[in-house]
PDB file of N, CA and C in Angstrom:
ATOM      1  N   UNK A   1      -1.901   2.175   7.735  1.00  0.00           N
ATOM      2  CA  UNK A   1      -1.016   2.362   6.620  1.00  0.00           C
ATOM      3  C   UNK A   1      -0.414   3.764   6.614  1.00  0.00           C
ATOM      4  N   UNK A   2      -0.961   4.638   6.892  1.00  0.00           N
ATOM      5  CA  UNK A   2      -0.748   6.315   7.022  1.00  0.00           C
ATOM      6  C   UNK A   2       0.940   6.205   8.099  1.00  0.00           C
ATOM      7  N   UNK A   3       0.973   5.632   9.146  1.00  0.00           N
ATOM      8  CA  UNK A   3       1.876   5.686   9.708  1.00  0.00           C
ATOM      9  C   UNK A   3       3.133   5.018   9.095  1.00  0.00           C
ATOM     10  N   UNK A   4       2.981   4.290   8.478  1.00  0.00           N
ATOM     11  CA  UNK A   4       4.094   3.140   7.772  1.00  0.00           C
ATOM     12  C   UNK A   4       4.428   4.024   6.505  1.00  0.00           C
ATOM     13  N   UNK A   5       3.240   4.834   6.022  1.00  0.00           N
ATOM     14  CA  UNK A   5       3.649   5.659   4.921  1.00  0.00           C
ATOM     15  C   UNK A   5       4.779   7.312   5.566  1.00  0.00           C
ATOM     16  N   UNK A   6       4.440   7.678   6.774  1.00  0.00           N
ATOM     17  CA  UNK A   6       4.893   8.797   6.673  1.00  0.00           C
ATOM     18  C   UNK A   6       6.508   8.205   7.370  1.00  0.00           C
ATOM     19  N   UNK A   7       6.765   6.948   7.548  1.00  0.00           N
ATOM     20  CA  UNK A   7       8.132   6.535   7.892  1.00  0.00           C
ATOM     21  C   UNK A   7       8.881   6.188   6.625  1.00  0.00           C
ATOM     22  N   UNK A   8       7.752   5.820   5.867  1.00  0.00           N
ATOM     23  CA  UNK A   8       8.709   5.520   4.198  1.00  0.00           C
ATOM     24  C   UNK A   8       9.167   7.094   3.883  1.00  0.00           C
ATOM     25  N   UNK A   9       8.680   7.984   3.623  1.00  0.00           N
ATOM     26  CA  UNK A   9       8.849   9.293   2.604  1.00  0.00           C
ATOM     27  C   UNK A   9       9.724   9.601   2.211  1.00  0.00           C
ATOM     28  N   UNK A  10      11.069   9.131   3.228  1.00  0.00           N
ATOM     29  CA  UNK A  10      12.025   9.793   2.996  1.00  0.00           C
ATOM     30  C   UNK A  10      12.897   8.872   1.513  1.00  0.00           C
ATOM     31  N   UNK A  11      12.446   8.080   1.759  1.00  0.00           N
ATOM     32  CA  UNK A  11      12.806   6.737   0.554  1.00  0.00           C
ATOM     33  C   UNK A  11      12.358   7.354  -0.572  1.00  0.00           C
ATOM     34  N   UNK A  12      13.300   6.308  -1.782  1.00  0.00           N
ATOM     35  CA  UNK A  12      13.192   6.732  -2.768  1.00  0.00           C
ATOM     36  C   UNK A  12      11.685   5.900  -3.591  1.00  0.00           C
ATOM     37  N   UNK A  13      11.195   5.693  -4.668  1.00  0.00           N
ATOM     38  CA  UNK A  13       9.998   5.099  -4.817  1.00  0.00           C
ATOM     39  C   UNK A  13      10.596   3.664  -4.854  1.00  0.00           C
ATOM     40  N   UNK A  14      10.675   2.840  -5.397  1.00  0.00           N
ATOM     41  CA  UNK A  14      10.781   2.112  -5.410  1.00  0.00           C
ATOM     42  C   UNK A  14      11.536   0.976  -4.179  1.00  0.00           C
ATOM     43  N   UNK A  15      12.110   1.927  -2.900  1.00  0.00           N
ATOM     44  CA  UNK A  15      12.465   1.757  -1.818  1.00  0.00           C
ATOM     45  C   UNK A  15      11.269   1.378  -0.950  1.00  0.00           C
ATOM     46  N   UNK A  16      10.526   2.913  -1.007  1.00  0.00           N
ATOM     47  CA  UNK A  16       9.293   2.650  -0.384  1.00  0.00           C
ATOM     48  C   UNK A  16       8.144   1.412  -0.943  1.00  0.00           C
ATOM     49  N   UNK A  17       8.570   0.922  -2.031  1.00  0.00           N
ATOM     50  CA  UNK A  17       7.877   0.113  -2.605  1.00  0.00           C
ATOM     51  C   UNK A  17       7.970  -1.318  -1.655  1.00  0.00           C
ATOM     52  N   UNK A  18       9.376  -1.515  -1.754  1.00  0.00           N
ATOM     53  CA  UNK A  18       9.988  -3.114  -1.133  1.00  0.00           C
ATOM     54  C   UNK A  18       9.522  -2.871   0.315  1.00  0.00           C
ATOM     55  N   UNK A  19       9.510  -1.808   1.190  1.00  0.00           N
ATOM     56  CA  UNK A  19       9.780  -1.455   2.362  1.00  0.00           C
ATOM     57  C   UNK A  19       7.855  -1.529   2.718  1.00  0.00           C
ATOM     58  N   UNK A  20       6.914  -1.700   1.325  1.00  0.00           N
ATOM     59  CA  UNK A  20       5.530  -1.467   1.814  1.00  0.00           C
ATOM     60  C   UNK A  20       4.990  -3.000   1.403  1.00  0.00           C
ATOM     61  N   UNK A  21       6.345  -3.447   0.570  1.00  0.00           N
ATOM     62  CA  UNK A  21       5.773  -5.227   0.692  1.00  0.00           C
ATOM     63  C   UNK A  21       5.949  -5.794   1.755  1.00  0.00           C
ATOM     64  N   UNK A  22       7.064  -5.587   2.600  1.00  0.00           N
ATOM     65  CA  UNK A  22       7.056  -6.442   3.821  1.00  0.00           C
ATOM     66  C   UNK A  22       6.318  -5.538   5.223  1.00  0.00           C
ATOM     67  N   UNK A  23       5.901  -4.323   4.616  1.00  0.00           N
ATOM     68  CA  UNK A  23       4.604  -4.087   5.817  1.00  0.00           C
ATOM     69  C   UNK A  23       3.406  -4.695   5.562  1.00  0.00           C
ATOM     70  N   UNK A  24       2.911  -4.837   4.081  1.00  0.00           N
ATOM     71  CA  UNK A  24       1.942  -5.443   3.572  1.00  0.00           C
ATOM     72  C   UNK A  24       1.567  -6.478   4.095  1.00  0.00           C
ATOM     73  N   UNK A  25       2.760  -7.749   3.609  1.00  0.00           N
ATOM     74  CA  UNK A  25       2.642  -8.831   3.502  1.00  0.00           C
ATOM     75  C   UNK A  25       2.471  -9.130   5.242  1.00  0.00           C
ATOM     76  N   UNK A  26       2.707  -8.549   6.300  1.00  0.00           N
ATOM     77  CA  UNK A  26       2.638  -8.190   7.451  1.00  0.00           C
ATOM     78  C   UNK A  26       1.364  -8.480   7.915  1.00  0.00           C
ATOM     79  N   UNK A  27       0.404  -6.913   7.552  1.00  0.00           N
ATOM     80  CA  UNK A  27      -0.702  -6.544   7.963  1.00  0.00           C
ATOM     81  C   UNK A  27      -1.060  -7.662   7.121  1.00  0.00           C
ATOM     82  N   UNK A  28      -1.191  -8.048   6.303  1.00  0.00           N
ATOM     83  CA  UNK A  28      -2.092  -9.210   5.287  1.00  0.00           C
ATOM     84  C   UNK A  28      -2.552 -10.487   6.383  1.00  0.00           C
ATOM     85  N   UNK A  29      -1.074 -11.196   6.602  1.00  0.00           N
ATOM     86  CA  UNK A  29      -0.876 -12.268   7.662  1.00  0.00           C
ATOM     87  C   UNK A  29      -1.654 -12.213   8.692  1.00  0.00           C
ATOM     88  N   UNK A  30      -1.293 -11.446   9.606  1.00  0.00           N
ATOM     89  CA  UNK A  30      -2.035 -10.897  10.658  1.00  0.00           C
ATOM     90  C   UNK A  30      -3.380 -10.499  10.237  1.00  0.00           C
ATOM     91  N   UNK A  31      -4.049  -9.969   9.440  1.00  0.00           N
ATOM     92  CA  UNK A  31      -5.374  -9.180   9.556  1.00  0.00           C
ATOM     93  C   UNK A  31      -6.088 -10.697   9.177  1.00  0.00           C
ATOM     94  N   UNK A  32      -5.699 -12.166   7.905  1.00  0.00           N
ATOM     95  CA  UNK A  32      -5.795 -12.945   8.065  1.00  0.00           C
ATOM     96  C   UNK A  32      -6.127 -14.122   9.207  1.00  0.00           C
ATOM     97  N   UNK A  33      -4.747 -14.040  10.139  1.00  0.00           N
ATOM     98  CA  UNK A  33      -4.592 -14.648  11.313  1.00  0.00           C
ATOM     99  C   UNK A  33      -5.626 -14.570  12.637  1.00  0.00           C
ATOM    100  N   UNK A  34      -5.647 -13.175  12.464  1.00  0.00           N
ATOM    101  CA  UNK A  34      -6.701 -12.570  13.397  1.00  0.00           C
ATOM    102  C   UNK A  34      -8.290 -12.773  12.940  1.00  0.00           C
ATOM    103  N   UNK A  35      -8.349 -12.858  11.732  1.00  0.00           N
ATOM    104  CA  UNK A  35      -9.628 -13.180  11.233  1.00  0.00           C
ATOM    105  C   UNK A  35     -10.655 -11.711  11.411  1.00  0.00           C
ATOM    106  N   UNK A  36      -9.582 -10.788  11.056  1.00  0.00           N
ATOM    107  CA  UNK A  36      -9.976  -9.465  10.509  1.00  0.00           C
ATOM    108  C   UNK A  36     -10.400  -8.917   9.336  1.00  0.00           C
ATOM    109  N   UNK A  37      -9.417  -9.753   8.331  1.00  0.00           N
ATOM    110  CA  UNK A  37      -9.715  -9.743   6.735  1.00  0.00           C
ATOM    111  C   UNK A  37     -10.879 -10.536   6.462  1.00  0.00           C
ATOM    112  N   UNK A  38     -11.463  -9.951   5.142  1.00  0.00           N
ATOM    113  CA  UNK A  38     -12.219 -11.091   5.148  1.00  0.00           C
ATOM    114  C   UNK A  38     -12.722 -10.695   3.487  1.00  0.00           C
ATOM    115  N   UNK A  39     -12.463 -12.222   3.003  1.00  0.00           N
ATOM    116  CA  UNK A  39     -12.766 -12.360   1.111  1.00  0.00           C
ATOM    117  C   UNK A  39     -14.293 -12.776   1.047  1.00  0.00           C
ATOM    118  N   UNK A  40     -14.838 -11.947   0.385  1.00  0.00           N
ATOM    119  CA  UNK A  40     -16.566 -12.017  -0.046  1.00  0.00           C
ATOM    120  C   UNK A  40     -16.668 -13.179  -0.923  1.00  0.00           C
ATOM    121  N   UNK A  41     -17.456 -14.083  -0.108  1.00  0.00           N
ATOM    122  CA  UNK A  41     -17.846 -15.442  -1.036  1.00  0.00           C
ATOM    123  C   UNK A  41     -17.904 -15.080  -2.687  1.00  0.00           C
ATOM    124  N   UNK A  42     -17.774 -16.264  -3.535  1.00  0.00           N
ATOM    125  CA  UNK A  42     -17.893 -15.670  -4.906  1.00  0.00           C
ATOM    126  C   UNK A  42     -16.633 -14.630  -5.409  1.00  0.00           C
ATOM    127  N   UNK A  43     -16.009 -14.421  -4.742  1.00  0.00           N
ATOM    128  CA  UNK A  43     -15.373 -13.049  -4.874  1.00  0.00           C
ATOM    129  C   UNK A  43     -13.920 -14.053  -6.661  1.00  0.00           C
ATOM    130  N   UNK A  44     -14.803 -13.211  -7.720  1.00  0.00           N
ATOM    131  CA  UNK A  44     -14.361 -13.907  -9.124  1.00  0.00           C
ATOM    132  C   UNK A  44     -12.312 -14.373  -8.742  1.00  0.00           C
ATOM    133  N   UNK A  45     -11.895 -13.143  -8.392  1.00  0.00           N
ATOM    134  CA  UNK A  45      -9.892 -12.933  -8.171  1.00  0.00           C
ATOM    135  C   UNK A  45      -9.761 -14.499  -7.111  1.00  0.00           C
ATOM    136  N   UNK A  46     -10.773 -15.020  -6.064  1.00  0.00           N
ATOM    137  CA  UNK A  46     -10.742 -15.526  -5.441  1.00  0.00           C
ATOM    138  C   UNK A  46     -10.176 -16.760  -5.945  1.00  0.00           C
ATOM    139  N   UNK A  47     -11.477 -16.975  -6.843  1.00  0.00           N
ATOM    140  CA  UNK A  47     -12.253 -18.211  -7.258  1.00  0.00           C
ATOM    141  C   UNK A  47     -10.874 -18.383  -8.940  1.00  0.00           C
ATOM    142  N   UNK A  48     -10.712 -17.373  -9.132  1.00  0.00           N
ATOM    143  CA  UNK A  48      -9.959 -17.733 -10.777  1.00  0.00           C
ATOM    144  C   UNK A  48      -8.135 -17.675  -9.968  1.00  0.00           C
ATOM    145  N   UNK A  49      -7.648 -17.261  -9.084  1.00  0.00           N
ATOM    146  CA  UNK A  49      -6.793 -17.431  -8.260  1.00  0.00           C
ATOM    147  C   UNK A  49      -6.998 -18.617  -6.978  1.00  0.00           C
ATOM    148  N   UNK A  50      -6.171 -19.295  -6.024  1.00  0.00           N
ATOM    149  CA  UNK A  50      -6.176 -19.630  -4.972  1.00  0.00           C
ATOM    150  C   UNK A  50      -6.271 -18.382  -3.952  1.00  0.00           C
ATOM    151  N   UNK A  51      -6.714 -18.771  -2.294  1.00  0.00           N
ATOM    152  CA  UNK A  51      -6.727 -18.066  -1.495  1.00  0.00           C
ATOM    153  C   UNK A  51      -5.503 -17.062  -0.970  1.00  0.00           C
ATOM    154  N   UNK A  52      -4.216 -18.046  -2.018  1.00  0.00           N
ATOM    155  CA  UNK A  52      -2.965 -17.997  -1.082  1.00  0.00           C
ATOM    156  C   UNK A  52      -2.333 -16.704  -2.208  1.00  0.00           C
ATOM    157  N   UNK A  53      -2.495 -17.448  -3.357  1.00  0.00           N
ATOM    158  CA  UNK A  53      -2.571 -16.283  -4.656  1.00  0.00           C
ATOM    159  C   UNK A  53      -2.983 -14.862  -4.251  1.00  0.00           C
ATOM    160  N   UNK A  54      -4.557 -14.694  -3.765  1.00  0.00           N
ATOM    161  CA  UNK A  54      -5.315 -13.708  -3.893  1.00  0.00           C
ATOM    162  C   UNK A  54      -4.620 -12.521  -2.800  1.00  0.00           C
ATOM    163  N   UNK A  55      -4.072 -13.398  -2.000  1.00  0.00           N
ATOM    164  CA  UNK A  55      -3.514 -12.611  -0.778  1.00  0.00           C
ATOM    165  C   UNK A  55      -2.011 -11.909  -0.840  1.00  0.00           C
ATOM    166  N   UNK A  56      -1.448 -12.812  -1.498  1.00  0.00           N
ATOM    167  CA  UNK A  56      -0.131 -12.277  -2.312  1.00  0.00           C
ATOM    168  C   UNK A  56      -0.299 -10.894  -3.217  1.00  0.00           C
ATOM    169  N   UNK A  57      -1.670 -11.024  -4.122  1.00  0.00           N
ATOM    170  CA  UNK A  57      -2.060  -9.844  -5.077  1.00  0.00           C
ATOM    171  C   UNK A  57      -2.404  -9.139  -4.507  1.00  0.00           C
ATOM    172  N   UNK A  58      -3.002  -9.001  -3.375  1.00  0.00           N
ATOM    173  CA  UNK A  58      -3.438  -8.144  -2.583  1.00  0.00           C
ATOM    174  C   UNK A  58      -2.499  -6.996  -2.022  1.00  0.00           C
ATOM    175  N   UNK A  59      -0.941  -8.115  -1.337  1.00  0.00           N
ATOM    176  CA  UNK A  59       0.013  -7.335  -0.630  1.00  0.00           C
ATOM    177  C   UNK A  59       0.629  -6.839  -1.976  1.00  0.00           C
ATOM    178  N   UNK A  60       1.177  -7.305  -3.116  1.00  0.00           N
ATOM    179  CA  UNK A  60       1.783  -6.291  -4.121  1.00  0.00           C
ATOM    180  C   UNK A  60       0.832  -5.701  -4.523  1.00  0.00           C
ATOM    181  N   UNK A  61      -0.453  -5.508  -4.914  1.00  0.00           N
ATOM    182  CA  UNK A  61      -0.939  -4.154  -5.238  1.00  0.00           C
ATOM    183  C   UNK A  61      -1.046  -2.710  -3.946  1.00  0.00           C
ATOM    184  N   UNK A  62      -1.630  -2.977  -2.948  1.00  0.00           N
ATOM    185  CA  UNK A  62      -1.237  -2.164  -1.819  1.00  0.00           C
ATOM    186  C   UNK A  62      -0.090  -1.565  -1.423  1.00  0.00           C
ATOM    187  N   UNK A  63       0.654  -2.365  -1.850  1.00  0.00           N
ATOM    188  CA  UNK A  63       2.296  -2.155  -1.447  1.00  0.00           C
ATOM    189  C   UNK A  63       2.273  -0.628  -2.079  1.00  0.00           C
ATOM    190  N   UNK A  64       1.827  -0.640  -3.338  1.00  0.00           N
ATOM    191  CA  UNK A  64       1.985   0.651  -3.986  1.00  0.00           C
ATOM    192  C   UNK A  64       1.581   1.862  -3.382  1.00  0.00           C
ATOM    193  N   UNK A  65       0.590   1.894  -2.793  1.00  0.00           N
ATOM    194  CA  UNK A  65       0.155   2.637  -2.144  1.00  0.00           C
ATOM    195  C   UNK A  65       0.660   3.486  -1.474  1.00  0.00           C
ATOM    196  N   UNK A  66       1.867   3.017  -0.573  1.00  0.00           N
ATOM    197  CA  UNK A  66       3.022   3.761  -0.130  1.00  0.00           C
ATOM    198  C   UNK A  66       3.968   4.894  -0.954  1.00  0.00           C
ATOM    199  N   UNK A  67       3.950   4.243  -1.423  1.00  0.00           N
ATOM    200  CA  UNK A  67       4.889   5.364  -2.907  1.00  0.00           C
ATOM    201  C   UNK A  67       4.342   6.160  -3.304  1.00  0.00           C
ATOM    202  N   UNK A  68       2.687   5.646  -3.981  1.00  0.00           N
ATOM    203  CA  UNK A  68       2.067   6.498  -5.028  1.00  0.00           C
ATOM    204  C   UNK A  68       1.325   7.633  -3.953  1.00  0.00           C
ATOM    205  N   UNK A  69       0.975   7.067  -2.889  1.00  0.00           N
ATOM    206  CA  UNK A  69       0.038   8.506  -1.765  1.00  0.00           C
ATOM    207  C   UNK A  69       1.237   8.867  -1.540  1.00  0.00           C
ATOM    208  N   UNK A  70       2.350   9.029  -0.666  1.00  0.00           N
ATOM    209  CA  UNK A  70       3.805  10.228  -0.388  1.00  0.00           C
ATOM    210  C   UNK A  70       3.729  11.000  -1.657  1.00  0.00           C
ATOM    211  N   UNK A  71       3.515  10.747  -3.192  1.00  0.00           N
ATOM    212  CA  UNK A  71       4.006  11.323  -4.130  1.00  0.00           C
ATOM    213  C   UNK A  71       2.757  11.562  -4.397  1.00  0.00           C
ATOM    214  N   UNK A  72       1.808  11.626  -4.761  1.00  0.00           N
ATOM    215  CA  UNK A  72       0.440  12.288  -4.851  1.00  0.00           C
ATOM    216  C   UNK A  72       0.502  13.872  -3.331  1.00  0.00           C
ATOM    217  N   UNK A  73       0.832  13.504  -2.466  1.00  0.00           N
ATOM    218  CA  UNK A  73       0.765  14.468  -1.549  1.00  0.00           C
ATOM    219  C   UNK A  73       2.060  15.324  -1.513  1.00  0.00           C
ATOM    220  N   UNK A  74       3.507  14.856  -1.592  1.00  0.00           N
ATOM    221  CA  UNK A  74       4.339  16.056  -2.257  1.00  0.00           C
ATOM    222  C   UNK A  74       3.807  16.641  -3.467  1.00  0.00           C
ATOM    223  N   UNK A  75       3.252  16.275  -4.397  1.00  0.00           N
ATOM    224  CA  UNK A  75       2.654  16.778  -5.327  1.00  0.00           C
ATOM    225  C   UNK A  75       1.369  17.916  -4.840  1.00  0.00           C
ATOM    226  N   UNK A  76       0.744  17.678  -4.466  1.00  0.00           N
ATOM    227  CA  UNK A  76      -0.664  18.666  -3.775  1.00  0.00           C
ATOM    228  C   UNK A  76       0.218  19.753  -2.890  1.00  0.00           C
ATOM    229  N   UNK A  77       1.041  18.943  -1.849  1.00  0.00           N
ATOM    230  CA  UNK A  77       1.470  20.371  -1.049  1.00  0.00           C
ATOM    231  C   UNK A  77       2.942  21.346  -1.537  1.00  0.00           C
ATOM    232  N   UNK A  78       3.039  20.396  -2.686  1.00  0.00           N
ATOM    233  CA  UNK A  78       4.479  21.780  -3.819  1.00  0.00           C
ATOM    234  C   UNK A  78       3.567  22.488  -4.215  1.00  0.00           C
ATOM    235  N   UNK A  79       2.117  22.405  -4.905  1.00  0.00           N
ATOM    236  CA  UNK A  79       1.384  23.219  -5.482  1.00  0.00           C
ATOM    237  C   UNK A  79       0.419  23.977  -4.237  1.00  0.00           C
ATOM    238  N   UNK A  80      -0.024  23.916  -3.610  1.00  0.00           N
ATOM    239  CA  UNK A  80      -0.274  24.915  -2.158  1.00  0.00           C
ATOM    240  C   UNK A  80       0.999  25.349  -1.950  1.00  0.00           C
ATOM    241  N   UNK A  81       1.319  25.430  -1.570  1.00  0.00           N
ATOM    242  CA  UNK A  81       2.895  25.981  -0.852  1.00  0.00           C
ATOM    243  C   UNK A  81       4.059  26.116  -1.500  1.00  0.00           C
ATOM    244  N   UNK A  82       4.382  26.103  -2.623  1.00  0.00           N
ATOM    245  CA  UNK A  82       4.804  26.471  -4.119  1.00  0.00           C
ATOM    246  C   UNK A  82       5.673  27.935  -3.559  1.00  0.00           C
ATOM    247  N   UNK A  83       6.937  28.137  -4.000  1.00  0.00           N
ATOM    248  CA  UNK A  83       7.553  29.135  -3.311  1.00  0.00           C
ATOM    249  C   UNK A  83       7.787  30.113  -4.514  1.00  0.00           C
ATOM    250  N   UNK A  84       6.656  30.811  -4.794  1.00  0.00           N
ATOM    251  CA  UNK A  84       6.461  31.279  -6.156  1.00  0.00           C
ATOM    252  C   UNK A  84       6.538  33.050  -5.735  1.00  0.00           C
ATOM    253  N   UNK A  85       7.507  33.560  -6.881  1.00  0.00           N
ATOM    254  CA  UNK A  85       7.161  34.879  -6.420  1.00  0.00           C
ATOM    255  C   UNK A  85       6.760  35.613  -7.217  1.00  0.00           C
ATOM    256  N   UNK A  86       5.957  36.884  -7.299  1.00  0.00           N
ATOM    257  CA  UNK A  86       4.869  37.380  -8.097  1.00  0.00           C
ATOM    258  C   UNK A  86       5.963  39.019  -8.109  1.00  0.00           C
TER     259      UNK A  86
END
């Protein structure tokens, strides 16, 4: 995800948003396909959702991730490196 994130940055948020659903929904398929992913029996989101559901919620909540870490980390490195003069 780190790599897919530092190709979004330059996007605006909600750019990087659409642009981290169809990496998502991507890695989801595949990590699925491959039988990499894997949902913990019992797992309640599972069981009160379908499989097909759970995997969908999965790629739009992650998706965020893209947006909100670029902007959590311009945030940390304006405040280190802050062009402040004394």
């Amino acid at each position: 995800m780190v790599p897919i994130s530092i190709l979004l940055k330059k996007y605006k948020f909600f750019e990087q948003y659409a642009y981290g659903l169809v990496a998502m929904g991507i890695l989801e398929f595949l990590g699925y396909w491959l039988q990499t992913s894997y949902v913990y029996p019992d797992n309640i989101l599972d069981h009160t959702f379908n499989p097909q559901n759970f995997s969908l919620g999965m790629a739009l909540f992650f998706a965020l991730y893209f947006p909100a870490g670029n902007w959590l980390v311009e945030k940390i490195y304006g405040s280190i490196f802050s062009k402040k003069t004394i």
